[in-house]
N, C-alpha and C. Protein backbone atom coordinates (compact mmCIF):
# COMPACT_ATOMS: atom_id res chain seq x y z
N UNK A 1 -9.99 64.99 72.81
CA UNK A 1 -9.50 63.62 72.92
C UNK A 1 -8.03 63.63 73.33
N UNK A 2 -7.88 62.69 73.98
CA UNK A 2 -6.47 62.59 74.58
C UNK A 2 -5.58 61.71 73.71
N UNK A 3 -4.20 61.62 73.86
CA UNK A 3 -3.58 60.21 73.42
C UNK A 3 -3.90 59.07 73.14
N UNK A 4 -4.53 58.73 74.34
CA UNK A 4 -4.89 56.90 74.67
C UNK A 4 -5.80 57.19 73.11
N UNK A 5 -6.62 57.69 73.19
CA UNK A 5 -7.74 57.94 72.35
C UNK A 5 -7.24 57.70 70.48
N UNK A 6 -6.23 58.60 70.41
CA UNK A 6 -5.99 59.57 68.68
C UNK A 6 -4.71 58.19 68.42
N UNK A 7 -3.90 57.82 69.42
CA UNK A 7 -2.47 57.44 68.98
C UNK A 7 -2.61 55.96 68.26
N UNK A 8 -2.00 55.77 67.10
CA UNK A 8 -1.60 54.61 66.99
C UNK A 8 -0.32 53.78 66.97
N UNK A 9 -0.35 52.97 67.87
CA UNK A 9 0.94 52.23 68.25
C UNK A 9 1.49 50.69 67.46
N UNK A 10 2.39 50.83 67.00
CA UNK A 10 3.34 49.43 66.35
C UNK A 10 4.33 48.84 67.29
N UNK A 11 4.49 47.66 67.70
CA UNK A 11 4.97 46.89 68.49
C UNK A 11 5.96 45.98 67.51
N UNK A 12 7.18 45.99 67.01
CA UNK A 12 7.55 45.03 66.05
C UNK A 12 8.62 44.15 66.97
N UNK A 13 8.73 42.91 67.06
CA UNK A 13 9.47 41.96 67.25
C UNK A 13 10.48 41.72 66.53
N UNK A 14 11.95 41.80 66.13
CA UNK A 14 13.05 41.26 65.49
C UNK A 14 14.07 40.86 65.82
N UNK A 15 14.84 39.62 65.55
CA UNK A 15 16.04 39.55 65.59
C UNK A 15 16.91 40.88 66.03
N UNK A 16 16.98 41.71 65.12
CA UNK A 16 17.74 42.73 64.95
C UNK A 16 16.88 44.15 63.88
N UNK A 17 17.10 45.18 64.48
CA UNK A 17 16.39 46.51 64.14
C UNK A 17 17.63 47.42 64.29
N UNK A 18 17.94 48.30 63.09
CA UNK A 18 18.49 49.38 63.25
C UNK A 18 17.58 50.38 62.68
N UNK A 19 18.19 51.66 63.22
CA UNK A 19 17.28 52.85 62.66
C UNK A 19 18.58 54.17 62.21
N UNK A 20 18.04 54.34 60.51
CA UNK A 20 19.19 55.32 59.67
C UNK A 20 19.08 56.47 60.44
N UNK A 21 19.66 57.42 59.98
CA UNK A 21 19.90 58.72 59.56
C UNK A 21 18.27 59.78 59.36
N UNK A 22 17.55 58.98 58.68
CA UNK A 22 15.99 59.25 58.11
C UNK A 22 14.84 58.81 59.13
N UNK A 23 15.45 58.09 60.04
CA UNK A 23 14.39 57.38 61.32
C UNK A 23 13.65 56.61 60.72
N UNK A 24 14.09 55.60 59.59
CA UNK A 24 14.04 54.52 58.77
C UNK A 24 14.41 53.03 60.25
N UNK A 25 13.03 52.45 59.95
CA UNK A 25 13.94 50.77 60.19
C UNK A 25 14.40 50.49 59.17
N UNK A 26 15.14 48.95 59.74
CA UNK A 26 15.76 48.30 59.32
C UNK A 26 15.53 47.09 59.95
N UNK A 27 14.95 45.92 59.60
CA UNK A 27 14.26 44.62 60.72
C UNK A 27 14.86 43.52 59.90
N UNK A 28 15.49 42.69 60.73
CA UNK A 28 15.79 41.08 60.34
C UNK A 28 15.34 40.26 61.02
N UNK A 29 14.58 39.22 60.59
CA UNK A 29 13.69 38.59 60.95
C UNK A 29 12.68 38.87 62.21
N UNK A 30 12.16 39.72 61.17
CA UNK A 30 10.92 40.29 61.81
C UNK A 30 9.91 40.14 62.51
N UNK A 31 8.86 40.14 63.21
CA UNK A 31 7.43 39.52 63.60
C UNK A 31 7.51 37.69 63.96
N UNK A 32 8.90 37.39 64.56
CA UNK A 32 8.79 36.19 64.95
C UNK A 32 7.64 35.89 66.35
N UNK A 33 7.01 34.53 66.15
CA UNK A 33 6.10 34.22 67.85
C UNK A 33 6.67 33.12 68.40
N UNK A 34 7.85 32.66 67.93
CA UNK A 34 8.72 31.31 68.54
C UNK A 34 10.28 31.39 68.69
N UNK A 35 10.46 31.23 70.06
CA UNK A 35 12.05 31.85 70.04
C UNK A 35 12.45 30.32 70.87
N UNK A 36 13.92 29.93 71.04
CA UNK A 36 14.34 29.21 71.69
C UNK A 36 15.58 29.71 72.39
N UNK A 37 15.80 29.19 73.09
CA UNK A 37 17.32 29.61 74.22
C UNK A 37 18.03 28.80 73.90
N UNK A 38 19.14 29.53 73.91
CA UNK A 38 20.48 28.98 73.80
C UNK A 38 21.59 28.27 74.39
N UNK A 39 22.38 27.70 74.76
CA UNK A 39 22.98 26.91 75.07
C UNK A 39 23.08 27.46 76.94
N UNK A 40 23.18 28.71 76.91
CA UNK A 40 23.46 29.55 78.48
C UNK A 40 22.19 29.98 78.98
N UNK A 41 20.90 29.30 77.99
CA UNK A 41 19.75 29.35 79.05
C UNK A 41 18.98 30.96 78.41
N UNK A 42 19.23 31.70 77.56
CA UNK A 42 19.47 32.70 76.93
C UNK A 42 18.76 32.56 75.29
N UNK A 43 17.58 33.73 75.13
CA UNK A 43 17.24 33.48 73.63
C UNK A 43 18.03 34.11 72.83
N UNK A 44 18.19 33.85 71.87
CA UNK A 44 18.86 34.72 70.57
C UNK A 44 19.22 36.15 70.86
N UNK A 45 19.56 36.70 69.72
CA UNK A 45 19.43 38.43 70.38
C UNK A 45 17.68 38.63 69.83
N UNK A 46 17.63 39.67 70.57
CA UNK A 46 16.16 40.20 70.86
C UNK A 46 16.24 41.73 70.61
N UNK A 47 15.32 42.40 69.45
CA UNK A 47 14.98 43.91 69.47
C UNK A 47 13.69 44.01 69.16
N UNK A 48 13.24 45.06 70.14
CA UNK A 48 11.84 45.68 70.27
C UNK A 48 11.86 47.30 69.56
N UNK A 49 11.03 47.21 68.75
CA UNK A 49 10.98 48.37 67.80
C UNK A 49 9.38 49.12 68.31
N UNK A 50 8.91 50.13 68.62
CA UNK A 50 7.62 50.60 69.58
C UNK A 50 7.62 52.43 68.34
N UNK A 51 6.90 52.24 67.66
CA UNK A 51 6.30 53.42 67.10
C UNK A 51 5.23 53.49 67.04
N UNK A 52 5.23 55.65 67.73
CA UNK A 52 3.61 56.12 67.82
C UNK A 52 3.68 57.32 67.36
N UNK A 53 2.47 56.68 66.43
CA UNK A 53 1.97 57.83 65.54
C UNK A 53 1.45 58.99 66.41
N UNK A 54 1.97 59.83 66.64
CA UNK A 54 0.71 61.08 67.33
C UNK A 54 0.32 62.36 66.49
N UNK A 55 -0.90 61.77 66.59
CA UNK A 55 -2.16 62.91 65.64
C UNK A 55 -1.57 64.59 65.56
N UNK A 56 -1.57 65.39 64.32
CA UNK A 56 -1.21 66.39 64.53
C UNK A 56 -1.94 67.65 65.73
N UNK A 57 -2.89 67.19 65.93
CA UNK A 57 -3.26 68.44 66.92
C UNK A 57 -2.56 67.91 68.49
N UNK A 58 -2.18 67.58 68.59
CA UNK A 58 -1.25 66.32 69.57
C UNK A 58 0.14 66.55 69.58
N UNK A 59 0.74 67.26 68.49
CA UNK A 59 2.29 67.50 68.46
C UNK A 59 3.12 68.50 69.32
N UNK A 60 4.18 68.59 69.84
CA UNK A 60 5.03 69.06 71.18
C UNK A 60 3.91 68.70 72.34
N UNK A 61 3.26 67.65 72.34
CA UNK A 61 3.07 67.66 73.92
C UNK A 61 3.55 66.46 74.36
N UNK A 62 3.87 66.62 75.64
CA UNK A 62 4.31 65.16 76.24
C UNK A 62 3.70 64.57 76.69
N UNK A 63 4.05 63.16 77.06
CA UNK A 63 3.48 61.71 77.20
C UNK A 63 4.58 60.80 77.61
N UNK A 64 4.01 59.92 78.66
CA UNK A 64 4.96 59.23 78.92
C UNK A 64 4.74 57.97 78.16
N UNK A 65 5.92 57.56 77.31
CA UNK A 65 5.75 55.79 77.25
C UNK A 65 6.89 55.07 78.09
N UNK A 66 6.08 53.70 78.13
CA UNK A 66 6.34 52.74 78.91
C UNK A 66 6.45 51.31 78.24
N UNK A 67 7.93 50.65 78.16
CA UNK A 67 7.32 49.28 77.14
C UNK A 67 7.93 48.50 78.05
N UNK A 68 7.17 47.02 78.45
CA UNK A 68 7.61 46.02 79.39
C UNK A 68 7.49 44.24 78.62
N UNK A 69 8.02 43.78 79.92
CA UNK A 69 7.73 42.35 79.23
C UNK A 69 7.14 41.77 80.16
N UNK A 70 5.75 41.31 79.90
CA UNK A 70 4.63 40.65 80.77
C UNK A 70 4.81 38.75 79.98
N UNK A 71 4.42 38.57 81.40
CA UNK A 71 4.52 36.86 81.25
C UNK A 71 3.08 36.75 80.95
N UNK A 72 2.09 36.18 79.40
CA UNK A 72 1.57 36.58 79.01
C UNK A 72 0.04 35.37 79.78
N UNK A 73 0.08 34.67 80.13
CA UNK A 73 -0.63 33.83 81.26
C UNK A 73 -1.15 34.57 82.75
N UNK A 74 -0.16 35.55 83.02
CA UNK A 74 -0.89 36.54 84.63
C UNK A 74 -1.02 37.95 84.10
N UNK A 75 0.01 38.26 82.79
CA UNK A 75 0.13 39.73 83.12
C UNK A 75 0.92 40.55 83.97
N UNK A 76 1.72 39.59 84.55
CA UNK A 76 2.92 39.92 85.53
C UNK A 76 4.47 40.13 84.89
N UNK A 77 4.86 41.48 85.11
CA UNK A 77 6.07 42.02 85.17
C UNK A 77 7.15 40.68 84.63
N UNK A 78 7.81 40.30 83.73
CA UNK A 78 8.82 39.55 83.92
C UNK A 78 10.46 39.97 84.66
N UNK A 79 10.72 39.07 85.46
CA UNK A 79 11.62 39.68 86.06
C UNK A 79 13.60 39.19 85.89
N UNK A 80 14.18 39.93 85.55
CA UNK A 80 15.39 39.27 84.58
C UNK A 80 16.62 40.00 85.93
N UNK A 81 17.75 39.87 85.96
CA UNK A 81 18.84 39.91 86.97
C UNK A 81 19.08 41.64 86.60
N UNK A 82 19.03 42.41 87.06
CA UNK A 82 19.29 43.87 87.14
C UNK A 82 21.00 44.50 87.52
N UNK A 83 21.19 45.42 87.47
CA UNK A 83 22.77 45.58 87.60
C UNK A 83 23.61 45.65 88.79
N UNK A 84 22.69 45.66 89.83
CA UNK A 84 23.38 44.42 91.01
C UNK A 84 22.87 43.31 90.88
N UNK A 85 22.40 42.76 89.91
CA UNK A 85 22.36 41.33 89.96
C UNK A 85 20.74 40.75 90.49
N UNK A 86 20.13 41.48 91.30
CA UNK A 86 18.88 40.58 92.22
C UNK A 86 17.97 41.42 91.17
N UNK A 87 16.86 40.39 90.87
CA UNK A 87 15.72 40.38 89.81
C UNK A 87 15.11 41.71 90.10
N UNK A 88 14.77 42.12 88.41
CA UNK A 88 14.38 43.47 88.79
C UNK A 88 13.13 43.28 87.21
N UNK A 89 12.14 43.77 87.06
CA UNK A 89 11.15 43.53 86.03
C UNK A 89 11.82 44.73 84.97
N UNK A 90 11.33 44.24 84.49
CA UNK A 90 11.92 43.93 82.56
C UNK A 90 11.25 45.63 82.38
N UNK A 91 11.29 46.50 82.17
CA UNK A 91 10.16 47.75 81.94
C UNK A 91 11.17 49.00 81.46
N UNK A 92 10.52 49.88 80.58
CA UNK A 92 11.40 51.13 80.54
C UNK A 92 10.41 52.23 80.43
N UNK A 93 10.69 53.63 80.84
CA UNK A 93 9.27 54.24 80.70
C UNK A 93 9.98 55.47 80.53
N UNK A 94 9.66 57.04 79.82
CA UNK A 94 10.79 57.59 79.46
C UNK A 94 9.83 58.97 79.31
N UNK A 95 9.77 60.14 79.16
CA UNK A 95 8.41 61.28 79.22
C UNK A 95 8.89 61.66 77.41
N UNK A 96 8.39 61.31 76.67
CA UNK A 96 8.76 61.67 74.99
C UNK A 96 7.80 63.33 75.16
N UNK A 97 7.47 63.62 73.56
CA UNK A 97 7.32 64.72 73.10
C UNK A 97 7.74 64.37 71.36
N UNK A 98 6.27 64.08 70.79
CA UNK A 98 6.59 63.87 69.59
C UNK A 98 6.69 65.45 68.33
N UNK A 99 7.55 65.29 67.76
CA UNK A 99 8.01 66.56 66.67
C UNK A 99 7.27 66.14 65.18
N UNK A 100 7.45 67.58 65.04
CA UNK A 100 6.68 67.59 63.50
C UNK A 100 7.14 66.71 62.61
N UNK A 101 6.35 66.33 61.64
CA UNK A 101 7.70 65.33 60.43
C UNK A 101 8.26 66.88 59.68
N UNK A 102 9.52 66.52 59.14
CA UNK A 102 10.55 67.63 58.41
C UNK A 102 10.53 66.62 57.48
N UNK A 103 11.10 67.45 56.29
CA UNK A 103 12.12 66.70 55.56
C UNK A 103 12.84 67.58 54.64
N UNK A 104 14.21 67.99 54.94
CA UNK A 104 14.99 69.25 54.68
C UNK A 104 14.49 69.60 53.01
N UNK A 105 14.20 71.41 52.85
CA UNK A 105 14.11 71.38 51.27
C UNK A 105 12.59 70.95 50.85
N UNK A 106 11.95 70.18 52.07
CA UNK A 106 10.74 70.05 51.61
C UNK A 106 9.25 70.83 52.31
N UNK A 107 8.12 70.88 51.74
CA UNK A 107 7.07 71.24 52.87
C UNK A 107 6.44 69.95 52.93
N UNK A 108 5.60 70.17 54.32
CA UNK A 108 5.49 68.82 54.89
C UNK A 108 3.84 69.43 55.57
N UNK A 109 2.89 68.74 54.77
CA UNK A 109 1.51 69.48 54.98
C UNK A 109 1.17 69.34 57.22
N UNK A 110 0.69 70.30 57.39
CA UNK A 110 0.60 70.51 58.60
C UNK A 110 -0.39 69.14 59.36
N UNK A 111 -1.15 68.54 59.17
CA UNK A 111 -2.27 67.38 59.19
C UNK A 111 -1.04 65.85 58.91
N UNK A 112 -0.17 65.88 58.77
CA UNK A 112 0.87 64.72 58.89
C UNK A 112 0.71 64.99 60.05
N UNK A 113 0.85 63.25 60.63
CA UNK A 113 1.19 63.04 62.34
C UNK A 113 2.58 63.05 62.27
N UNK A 114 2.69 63.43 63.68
CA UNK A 114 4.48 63.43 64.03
C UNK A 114 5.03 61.37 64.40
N UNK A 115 5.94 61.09 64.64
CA UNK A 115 6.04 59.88 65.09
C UNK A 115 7.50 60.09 66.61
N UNK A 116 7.15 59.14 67.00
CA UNK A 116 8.09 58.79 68.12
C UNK A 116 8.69 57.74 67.88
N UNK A 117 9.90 56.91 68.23
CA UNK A 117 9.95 55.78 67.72
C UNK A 117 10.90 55.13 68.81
N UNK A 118 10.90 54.07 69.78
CA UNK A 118 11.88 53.54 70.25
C UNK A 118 12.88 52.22 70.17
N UNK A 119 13.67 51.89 70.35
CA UNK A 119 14.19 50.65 69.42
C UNK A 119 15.20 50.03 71.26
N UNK A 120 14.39 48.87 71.75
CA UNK A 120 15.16 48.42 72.45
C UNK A 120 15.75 47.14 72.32
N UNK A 121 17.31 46.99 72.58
CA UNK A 121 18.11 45.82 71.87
C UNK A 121 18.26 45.14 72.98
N UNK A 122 18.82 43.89 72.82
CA UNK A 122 18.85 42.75 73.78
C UNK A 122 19.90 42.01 72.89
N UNK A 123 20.97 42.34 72.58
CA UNK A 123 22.50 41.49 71.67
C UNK A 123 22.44 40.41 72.45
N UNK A 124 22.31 40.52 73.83
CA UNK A 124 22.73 38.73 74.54
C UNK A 124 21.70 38.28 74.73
N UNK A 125 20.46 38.55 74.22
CA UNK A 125 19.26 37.51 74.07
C UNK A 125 18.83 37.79 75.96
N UNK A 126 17.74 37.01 75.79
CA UNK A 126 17.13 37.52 77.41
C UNK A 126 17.07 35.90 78.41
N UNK A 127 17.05 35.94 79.69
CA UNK A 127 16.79 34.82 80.05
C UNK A 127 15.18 34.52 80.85
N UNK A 128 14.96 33.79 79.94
CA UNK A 128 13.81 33.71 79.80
C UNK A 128 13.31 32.11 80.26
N UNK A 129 12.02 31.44 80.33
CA UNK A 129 12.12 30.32 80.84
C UNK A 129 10.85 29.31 79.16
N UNK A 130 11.73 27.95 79.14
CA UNK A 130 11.03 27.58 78.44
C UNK A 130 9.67 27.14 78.67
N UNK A 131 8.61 27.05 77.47
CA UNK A 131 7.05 26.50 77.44
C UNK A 131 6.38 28.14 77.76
N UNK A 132 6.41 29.19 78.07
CA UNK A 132 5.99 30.52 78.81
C UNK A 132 5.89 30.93 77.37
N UNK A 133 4.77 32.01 77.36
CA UNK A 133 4.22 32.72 76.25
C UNK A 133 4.77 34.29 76.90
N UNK A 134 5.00 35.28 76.42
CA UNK A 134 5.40 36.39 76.84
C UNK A 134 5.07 37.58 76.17
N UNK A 135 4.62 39.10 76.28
CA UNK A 135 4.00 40.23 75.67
C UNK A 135 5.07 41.26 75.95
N UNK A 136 5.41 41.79 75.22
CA UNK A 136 6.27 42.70 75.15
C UNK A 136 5.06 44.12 74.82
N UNK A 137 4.60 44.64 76.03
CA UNK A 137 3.30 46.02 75.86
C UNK A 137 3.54 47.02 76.07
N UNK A 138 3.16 48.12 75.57
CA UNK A 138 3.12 49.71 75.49
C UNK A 138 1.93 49.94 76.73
N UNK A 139 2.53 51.11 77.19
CA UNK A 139 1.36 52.24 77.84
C UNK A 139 1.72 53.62 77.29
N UNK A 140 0.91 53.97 76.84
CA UNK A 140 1.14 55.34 76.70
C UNK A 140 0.06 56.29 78.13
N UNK A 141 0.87 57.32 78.93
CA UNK A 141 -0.05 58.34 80.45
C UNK A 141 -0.38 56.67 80.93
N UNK A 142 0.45 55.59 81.21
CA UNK A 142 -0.06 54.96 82.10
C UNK A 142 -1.42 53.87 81.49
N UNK A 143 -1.45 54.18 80.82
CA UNK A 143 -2.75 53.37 79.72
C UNK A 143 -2.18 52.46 78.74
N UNK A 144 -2.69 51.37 78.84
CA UNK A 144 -2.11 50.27 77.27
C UNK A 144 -3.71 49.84 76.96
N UNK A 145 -3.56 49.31 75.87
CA UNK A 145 -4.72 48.69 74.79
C UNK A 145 -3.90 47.14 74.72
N UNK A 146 -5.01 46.64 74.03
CA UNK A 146 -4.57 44.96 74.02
C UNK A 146 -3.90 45.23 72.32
N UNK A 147 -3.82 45.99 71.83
CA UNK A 147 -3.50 46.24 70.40
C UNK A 147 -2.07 46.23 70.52
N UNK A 148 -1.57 47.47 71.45
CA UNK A 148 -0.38 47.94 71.34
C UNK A 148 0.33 46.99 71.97
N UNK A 149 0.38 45.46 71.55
CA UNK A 149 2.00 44.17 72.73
C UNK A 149 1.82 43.50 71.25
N UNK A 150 2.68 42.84 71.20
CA UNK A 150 3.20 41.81 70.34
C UNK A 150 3.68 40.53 71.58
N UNK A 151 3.02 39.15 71.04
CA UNK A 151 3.40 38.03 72.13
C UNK A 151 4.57 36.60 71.02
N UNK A 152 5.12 36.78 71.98
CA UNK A 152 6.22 35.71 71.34
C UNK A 152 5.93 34.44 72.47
N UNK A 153 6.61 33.13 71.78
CA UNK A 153 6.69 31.25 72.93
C UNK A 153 7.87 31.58 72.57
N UNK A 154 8.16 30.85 73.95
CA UNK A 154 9.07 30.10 74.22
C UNK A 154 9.14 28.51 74.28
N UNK A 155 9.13 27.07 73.23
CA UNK A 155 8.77 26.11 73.83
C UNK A 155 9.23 25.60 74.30
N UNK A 156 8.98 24.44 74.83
CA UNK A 156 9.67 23.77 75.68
C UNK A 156 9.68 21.84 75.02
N UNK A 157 10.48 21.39 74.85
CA UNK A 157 11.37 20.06 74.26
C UNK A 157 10.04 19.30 74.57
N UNK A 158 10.01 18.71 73.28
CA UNK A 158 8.79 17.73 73.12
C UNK A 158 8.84 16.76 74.44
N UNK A 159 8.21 15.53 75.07
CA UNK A 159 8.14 14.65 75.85
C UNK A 159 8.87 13.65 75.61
N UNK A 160 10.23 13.09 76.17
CA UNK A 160 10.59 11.81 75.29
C UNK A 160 9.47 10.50 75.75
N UNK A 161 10.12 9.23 75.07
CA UNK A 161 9.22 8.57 75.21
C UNK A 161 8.66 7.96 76.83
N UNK A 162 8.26 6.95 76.51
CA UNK A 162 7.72 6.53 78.55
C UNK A 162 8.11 4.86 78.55
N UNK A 163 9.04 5.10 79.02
CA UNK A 163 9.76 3.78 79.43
C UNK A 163 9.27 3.06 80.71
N UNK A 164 8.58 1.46 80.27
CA UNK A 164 8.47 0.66 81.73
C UNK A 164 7.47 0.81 82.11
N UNK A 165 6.45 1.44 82.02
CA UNK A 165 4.97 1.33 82.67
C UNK A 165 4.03 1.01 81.82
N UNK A 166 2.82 1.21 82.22
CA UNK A 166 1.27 0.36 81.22
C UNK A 166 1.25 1.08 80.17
N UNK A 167 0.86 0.34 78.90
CA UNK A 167 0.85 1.38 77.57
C UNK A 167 -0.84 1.68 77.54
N UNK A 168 -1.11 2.94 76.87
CA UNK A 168 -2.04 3.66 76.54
C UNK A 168 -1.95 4.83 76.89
N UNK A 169 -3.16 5.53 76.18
CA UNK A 169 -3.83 6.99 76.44
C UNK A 169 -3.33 8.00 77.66
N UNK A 170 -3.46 6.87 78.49
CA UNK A 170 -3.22 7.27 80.23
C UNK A 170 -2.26 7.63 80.61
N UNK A 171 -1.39 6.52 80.04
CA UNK A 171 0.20 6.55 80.16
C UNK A 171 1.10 7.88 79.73
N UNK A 172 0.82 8.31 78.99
CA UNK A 172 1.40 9.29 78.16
C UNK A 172 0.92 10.59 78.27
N UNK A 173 1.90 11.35 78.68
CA UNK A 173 2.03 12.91 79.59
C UNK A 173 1.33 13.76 77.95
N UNK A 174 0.50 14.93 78.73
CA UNK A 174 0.06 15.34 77.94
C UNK A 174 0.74 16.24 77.07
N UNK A 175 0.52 16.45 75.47
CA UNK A 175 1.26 17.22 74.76
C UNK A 175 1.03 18.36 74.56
């Protein structure tokens, strides 16, 4: 069995994620699915926390992961201003190699999975567009599962009212 197969993957959504000394999180407001933008068009700050368990007969080999942000309606790449500036999709993909668990002074039975863990931050929040649902997904060799994304909204400002035309049912934009 391969990766795709043995691995299990965590997708966590937070405010804010740090990781100790021990490869400990640390999550503030965690597992949110409703974000809003901010005054510059911009959500909050944004961290993506992506840990995979890989099975011990699975340990020192490599694998590539890959974590992106899909606009969760096509499945299409979201695409945010890149460092010259012209839109570039949201994605990071990196060749890991997960290690044994240690823990100094201790033995650590051989049948423990190793873990990988990545933590991507976003301090100035992302620009993103309101009412859009969005998936933040793993591939591990090019492969994702519908397991491994976590989906966050974005909404968009209730309807104000409807001034000046026929009242009823008809009248009134859908909610």
């Amino acid at each position: 069995m391969d990766l795709f197969d043995t691995a299990r993957v965590v997708v966590l959504l937070a405010d804010y994620v740090a990781v100790d000394s021990n490869g400990k999180l640390t999550a503030v407001g965690a597992a949110f699915t409703l974000t809003g933008l901010q005054q510059d068009g911009h959500t909050p700050p944004m961290h993506v926390a992506v840990l995979v368990d890989v099975p011990a007969e699975q340990i020192g080999h490599d694998f590539s992961l890959g974590i992106s942000l899909r606009d969760d309606a096509d499945g299409q790449p979201v695409l945010v201003p890149g460092q010259s500036g012209s839109p570039e999709p949201l994605q990071v993909a990196q060749v890991m190699r997960a290690q044994p668990p240690a823990v100094p002074g201790m033995q650590v039975p051989p049948q423990v999975p190793g873990r990988v863990q990545v933590v991507l931050g976003f301090p100035q929040g992302l620009p993103l567009e309101q009412g859009h649902t969005y998936r933040w997904s793993v591939e591990l060799d090019g492969r994702t599962r519908p397991e491994w994304a976590t989906t966050f909204h974005v909404p968009a400002p209730a309807p104000g009212p409807v001034f000046g035309g026929p009242l009823g049912p008809a009248s009134i934009p859908n909610l």
